[in-house]
PDB file of N, CA and C in Angstrom:
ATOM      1  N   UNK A   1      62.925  63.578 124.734  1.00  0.00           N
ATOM      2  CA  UNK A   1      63.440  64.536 123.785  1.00  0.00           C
ATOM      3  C   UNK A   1      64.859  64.106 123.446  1.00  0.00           C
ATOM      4  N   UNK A   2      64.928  64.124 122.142  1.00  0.00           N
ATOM      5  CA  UNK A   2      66.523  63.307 121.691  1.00  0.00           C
ATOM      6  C   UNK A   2      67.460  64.872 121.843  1.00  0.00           C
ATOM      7  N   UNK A   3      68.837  64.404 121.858  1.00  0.00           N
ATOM      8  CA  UNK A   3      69.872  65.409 121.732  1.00  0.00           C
ATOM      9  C   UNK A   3      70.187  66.138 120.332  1.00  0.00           C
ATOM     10  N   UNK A   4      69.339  65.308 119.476  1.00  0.00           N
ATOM     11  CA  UNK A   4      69.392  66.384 117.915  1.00  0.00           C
ATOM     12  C   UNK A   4      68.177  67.845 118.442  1.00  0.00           C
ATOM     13  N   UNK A   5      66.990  67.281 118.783  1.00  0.00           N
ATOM     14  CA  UNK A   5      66.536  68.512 119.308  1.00  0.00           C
ATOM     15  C   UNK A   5      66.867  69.295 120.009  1.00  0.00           C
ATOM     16  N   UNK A   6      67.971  68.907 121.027  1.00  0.00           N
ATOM     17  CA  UNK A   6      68.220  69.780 122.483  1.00  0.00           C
ATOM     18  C   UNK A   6      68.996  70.785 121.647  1.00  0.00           C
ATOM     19  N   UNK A   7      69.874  69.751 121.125  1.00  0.00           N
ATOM     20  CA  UNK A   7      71.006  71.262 120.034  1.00  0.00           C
ATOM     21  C   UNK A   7      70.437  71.679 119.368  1.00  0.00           C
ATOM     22  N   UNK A   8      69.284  71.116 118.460  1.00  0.00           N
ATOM     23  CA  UNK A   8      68.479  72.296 117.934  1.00  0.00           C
ATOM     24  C   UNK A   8      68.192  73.685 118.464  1.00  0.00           C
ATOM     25  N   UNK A   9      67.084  73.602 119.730  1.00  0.00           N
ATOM     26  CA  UNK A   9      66.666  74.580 120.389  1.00  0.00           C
ATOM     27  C   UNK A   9      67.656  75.189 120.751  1.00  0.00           C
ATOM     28  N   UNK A  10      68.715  74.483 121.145  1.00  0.00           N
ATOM     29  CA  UNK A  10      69.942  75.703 122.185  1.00  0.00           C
ATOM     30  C   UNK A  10      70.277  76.783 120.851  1.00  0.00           C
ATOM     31  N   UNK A  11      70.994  75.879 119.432  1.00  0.00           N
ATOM     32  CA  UNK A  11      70.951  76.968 118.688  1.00  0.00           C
ATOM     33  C   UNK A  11      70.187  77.940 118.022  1.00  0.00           C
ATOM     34  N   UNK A  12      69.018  77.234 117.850  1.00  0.00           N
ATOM     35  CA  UNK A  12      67.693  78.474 117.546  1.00  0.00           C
ATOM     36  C   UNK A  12      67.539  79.234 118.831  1.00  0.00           C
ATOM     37  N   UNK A  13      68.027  79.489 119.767  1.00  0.00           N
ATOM     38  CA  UNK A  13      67.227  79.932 121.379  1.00  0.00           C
ATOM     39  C   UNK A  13      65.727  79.785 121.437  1.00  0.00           C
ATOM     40  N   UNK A  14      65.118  78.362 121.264  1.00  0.00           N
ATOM     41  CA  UNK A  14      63.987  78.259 121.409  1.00  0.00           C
ATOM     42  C   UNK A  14      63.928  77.226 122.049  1.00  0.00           C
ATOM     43  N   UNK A  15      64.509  77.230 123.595  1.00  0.00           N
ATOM     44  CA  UNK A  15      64.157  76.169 124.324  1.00  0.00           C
ATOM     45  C   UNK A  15      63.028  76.004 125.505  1.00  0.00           C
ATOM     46  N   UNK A  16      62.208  74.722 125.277  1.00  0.00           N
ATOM     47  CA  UNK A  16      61.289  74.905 125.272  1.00  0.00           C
ATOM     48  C   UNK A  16      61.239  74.598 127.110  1.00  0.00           C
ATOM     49  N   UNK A  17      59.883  74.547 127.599  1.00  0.00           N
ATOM     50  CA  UNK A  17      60.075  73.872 129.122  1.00  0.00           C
ATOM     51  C   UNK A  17      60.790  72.761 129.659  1.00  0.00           C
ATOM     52  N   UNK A  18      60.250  72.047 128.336  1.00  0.00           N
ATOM     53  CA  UNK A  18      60.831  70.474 129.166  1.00  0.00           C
ATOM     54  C   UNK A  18      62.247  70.094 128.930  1.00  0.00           C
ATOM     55  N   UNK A  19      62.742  70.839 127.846  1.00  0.00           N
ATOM     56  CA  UNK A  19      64.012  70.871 127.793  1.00  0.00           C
ATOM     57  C   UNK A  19      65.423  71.542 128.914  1.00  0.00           C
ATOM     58  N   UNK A  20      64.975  72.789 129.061  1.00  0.00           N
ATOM     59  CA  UNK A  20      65.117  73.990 130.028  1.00  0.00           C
ATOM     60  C   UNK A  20      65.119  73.076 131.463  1.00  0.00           C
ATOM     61  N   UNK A  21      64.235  72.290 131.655  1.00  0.00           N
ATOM     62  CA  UNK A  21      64.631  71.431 133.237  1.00  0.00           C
ATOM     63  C   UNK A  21      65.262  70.395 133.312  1.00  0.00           C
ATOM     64  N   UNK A  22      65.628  70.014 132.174  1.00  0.00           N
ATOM     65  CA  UNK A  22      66.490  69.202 132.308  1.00  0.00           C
ATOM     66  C   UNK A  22      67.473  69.450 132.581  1.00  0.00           C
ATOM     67  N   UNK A  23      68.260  68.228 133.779  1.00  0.00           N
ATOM     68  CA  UNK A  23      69.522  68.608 134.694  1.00  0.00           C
ATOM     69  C   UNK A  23      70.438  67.357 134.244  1.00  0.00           C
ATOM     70  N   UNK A  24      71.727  67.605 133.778  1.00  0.00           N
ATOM     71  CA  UNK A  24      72.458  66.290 132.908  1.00  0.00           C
ATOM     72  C   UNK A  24      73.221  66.166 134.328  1.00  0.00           C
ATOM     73  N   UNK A  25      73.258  64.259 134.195  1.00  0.00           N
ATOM     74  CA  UNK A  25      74.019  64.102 135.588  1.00  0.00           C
ATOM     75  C   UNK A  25      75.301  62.860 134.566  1.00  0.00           C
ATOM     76  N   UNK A  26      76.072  62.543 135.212  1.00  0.00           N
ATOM     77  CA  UNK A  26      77.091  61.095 135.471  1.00  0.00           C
ATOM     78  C   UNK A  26      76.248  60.262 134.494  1.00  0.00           C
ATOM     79  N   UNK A  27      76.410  59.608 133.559  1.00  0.00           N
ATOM     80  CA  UNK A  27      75.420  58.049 133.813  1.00  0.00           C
ATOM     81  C   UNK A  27      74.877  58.056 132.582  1.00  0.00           C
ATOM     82  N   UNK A  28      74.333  59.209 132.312  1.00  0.00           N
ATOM     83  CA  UNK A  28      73.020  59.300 131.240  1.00  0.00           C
ATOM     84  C   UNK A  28      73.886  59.539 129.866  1.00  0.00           C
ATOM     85  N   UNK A  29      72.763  59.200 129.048  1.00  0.00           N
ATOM     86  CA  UNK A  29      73.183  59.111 127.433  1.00  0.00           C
ATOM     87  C   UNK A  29      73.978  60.392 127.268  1.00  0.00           C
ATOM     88  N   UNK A  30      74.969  60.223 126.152  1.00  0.00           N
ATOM     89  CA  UNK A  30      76.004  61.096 125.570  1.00  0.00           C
ATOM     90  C   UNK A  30      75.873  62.668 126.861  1.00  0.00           C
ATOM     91  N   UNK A  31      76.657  61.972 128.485  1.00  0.00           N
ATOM     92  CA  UNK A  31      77.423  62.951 129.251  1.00  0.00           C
ATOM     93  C   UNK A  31      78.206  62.270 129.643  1.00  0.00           C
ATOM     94  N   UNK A  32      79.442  63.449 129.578  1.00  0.00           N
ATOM     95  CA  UNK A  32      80.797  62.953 129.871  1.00  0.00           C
ATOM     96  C   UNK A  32      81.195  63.322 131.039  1.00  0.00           C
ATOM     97  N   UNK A  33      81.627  63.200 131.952  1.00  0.00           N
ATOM     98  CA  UNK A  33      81.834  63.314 133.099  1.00  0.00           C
ATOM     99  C   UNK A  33      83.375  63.971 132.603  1.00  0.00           C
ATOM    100  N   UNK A  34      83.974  65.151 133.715  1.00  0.00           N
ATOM    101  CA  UNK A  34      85.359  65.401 133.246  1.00  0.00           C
ATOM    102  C   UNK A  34      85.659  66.142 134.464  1.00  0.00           C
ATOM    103  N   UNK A  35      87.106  66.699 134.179  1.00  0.00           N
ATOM    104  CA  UNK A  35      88.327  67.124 135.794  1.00  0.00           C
ATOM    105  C   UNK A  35      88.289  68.092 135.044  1.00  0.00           C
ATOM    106  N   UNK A  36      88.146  68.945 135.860  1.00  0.00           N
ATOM    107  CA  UNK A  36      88.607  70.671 135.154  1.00  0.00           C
ATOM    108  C   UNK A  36      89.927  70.879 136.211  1.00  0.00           C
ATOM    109  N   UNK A  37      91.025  71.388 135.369  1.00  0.00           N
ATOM    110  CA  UNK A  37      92.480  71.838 136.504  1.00  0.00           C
ATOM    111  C   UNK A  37      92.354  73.000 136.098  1.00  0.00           C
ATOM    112  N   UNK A  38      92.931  73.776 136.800  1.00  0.00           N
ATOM    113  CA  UNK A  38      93.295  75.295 137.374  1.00  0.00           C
ATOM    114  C   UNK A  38      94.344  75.278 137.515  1.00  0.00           C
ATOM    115  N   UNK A  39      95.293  76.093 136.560  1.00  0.00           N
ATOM    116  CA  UNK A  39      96.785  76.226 136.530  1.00  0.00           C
ATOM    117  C   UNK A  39      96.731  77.418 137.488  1.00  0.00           C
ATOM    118  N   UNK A  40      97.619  77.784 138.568  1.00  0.00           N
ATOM    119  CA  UNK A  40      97.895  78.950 139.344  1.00  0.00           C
ATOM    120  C   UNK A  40      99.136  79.649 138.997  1.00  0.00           C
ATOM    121  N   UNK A  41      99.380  80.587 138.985  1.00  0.00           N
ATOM    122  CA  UNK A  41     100.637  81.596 138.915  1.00  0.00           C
ATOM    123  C   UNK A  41     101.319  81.508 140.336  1.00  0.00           C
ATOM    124  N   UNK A  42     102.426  81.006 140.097  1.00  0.00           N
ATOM    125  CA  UNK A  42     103.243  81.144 142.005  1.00  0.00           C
ATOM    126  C   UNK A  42     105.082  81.568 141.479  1.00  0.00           C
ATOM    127  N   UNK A  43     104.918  82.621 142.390  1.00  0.00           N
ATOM    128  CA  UNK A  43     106.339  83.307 141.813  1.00  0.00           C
ATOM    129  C   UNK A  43     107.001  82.991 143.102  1.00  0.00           C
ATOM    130  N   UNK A  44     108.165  82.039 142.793  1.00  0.00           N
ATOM    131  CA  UNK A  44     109.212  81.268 143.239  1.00  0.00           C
ATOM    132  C   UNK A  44     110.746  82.159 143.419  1.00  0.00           C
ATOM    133  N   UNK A  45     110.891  82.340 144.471  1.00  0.00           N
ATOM    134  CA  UNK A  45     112.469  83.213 144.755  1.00  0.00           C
ATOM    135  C   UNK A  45     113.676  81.932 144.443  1.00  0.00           C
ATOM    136  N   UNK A  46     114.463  82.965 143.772  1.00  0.00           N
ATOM    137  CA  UNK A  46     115.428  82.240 143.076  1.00  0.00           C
ATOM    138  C   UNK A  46     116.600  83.549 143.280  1.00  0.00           C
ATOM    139  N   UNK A  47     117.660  82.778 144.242  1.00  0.00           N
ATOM    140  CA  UNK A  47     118.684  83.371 144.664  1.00  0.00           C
ATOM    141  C   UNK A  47     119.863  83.358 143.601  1.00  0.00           C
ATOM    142  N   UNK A  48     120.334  84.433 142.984  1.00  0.00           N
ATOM    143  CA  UNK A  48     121.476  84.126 141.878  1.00  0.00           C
ATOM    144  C   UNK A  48     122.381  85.287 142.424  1.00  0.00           C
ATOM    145  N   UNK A  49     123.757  85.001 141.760  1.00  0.00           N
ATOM    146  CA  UNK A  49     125.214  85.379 142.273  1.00  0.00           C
ATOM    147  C   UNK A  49     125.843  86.439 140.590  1.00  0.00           C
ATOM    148  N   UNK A  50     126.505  87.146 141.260  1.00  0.00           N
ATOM    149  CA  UNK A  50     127.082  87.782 139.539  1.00  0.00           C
ATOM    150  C   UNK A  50     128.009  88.875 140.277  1.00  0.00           C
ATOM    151  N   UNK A  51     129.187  89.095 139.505  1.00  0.00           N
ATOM    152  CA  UNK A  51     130.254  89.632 140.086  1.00  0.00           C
ATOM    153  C   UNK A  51     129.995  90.984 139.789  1.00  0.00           C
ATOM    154  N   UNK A  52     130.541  91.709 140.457  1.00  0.00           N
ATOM    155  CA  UNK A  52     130.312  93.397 140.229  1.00  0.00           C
ATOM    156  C   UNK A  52     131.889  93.929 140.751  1.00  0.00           C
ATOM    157  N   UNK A  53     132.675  94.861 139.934  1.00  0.00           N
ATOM    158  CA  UNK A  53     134.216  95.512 140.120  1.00  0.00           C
ATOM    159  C   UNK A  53     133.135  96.266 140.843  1.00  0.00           C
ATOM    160  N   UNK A  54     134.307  96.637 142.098  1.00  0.00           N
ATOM    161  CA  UNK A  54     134.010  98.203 143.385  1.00  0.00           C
ATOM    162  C   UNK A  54     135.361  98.242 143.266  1.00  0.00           C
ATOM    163  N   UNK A  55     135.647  99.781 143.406  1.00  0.00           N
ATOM    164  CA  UNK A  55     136.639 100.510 143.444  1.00  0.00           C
ATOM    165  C   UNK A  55     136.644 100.170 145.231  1.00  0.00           C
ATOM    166  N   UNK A  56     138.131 100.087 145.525  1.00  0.00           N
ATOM    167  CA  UNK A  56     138.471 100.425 146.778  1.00  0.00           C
ATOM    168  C   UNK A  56     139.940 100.938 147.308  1.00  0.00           C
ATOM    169  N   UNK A  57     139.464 101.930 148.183  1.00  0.00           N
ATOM    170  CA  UNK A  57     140.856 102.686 148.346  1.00  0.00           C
ATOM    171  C   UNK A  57     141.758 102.004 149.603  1.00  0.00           C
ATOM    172  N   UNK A  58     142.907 101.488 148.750  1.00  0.00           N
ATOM    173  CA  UNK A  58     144.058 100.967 149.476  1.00  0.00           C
ATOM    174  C   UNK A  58     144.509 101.849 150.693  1.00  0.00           C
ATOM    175  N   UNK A  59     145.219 100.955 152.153  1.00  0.00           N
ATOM    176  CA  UNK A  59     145.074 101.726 152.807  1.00  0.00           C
ATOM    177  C   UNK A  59     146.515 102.071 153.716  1.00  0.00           C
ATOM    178  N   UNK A  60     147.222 101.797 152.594  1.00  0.00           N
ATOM    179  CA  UNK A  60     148.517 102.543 152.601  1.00  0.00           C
ATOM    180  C   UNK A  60     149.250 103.719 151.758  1.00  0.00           C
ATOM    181  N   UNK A  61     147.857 104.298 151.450  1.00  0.00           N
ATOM    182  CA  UNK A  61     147.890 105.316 150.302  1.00  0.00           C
ATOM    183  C   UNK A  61     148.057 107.161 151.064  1.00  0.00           C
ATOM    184  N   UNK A  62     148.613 107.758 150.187  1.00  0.00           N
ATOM    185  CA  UNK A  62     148.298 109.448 150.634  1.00  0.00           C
ATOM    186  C   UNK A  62     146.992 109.845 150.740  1.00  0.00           C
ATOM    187  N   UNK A  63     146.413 110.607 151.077  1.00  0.00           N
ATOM    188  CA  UNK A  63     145.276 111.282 150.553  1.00  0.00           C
ATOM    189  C   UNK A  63     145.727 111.578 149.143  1.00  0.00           C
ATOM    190  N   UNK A  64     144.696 111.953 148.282  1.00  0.00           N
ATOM    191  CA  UNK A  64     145.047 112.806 146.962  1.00  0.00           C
ATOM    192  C   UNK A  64     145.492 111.890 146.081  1.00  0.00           C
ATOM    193  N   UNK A  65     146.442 110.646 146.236  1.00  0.00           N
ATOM    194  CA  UNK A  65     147.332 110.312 145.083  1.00  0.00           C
ATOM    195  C   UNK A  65     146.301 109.842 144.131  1.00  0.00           C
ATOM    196  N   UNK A  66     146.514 109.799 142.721  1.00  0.00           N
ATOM    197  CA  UNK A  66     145.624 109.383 141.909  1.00  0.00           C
ATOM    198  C   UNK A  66     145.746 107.870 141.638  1.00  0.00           C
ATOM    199  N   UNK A  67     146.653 107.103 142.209  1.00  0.00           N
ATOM    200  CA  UNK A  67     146.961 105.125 142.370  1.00  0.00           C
ATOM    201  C   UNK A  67     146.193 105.328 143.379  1.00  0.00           C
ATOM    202  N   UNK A  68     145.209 105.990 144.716  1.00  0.00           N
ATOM    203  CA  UNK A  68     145.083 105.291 145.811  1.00  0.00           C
ATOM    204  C   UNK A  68     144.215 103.956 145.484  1.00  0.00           C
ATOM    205  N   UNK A  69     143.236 104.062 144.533  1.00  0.00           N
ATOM    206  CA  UNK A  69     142.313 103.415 144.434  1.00  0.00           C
ATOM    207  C   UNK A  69     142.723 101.903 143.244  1.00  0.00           C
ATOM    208  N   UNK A  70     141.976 100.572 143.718  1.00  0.00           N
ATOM    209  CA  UNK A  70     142.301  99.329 142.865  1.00  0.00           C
ATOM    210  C   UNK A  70     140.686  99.185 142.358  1.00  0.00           C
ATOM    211  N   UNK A  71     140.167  98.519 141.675  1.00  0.00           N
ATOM    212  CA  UNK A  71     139.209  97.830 141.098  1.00  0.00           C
ATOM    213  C   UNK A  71     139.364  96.159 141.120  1.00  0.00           C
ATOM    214  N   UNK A  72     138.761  95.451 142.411  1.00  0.00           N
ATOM    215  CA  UNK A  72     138.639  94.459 142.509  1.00  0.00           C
ATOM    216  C   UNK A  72     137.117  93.987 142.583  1.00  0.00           C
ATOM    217  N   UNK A  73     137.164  92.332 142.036  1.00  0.00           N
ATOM    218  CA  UNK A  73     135.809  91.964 141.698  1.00  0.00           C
ATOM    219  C   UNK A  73     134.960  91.498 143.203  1.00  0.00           C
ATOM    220  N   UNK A  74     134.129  91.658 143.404  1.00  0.00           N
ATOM    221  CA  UNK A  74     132.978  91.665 144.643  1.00  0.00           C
ATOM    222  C   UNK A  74     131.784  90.615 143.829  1.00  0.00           C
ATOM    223  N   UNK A  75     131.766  89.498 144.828  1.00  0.00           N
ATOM    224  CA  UNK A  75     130.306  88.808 144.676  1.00  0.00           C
ATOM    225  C   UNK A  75     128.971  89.300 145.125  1.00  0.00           C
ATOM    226  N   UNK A  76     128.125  89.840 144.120  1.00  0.00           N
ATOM    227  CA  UNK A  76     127.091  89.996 144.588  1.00  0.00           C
ATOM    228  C   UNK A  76     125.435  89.520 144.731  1.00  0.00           C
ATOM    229  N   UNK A  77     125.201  89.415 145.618  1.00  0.00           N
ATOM    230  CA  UNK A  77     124.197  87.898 145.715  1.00  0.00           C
ATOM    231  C   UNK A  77     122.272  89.011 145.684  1.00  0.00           C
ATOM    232  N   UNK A  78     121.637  88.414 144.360  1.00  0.00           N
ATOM    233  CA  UNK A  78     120.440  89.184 144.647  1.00  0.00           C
ATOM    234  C   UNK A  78     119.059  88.129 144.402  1.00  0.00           C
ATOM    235  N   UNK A  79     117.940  88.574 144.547  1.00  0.00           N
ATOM    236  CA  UNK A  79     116.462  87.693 144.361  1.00  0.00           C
ATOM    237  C   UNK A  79     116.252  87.963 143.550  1.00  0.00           C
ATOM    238  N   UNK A  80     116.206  87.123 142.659  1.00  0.00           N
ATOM    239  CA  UNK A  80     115.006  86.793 141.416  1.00  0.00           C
ATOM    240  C   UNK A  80     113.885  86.024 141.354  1.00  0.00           C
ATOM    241  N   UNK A  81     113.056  86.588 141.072  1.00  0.00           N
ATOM    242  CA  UNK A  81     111.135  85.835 141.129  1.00  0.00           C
ATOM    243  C   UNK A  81     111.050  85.298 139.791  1.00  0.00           C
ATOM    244  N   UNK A  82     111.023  84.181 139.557  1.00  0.00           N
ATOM    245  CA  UNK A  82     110.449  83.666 138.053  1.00  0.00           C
ATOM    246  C   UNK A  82     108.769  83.130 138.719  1.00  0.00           C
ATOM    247  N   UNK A  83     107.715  83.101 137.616  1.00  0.00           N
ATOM    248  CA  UNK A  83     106.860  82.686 137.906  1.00  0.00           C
ATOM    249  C   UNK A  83     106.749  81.522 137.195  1.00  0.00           C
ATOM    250  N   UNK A  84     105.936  80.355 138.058  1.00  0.00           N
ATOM    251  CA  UNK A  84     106.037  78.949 137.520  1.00  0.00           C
ATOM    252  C   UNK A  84     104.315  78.594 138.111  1.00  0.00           C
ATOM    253  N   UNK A  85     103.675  77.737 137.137  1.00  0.00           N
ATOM    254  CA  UNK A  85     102.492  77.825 136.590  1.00  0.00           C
ATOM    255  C   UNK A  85     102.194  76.364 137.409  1.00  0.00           C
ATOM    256  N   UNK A  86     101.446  76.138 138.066  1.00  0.00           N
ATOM    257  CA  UNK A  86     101.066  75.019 139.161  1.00  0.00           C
ATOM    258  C   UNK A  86      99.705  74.519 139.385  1.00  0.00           C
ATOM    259  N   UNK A  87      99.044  73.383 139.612  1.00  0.00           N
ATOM    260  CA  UNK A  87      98.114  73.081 139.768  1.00  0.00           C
ATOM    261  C   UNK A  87      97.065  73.353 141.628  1.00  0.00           C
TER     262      UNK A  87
END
C-alpha cells in the first residue's frame, strides 16, 4: 500500500485493516526518525540588594524633641525567583 493511499484513508477516516497494522519503524520509506525536547519551567533564586531610608532615633536625644529622629539609608537584601526554561 503506497503512502498516497495511507493519507488518503487517514483523511477520509476509512482506514482499512491492512493499513491500521501497520507499525512505521527507523529505516523504512518516507520515516523520519526525530528528538522530541521538553523545555521545563525551573524558578531560579536570585538574590538582589536595594536601599530603603529607616528613620532612627538618635541616642543623645530628649524624649519628645521633634529632631530626635535622622533618616538614614539601610541595605536591604531580598529573593527574587525568575523562571528560566531548561531542557
Amino acid at each position: 500500500m503506497g503512502l498516497l493511499c495511507v493519507v488518503w484513508e487517514i483523511l477520509t477516516g476509512q482506514l482499512s485493516s491492512a493499513s491500521a497494522d501497520v507499525q512505521l519503524r527507523p529505516g523504512m520509506t518516507n520515516v523520519c526518525s526525530f528528538l522530541e525536547v521538553d523545555l521545563v519551567r525551573v524558578r531560579k533564586p536570585c538574590t538582589r540588594a536595594r536601599l530603603q531610608m529607616t528613620k532612627f532615633r538618635r541616642a543623645d536625644c530628649l524624649h519628645g524633641q521633634a529632631d530626635c529622629f535622622e533618616v538614614k539609608p539601610r541595605t536591604v537584601y531580598y529573593t527574587a525567583y525568575e523562571d528560566v526554561l531548561e531542557r
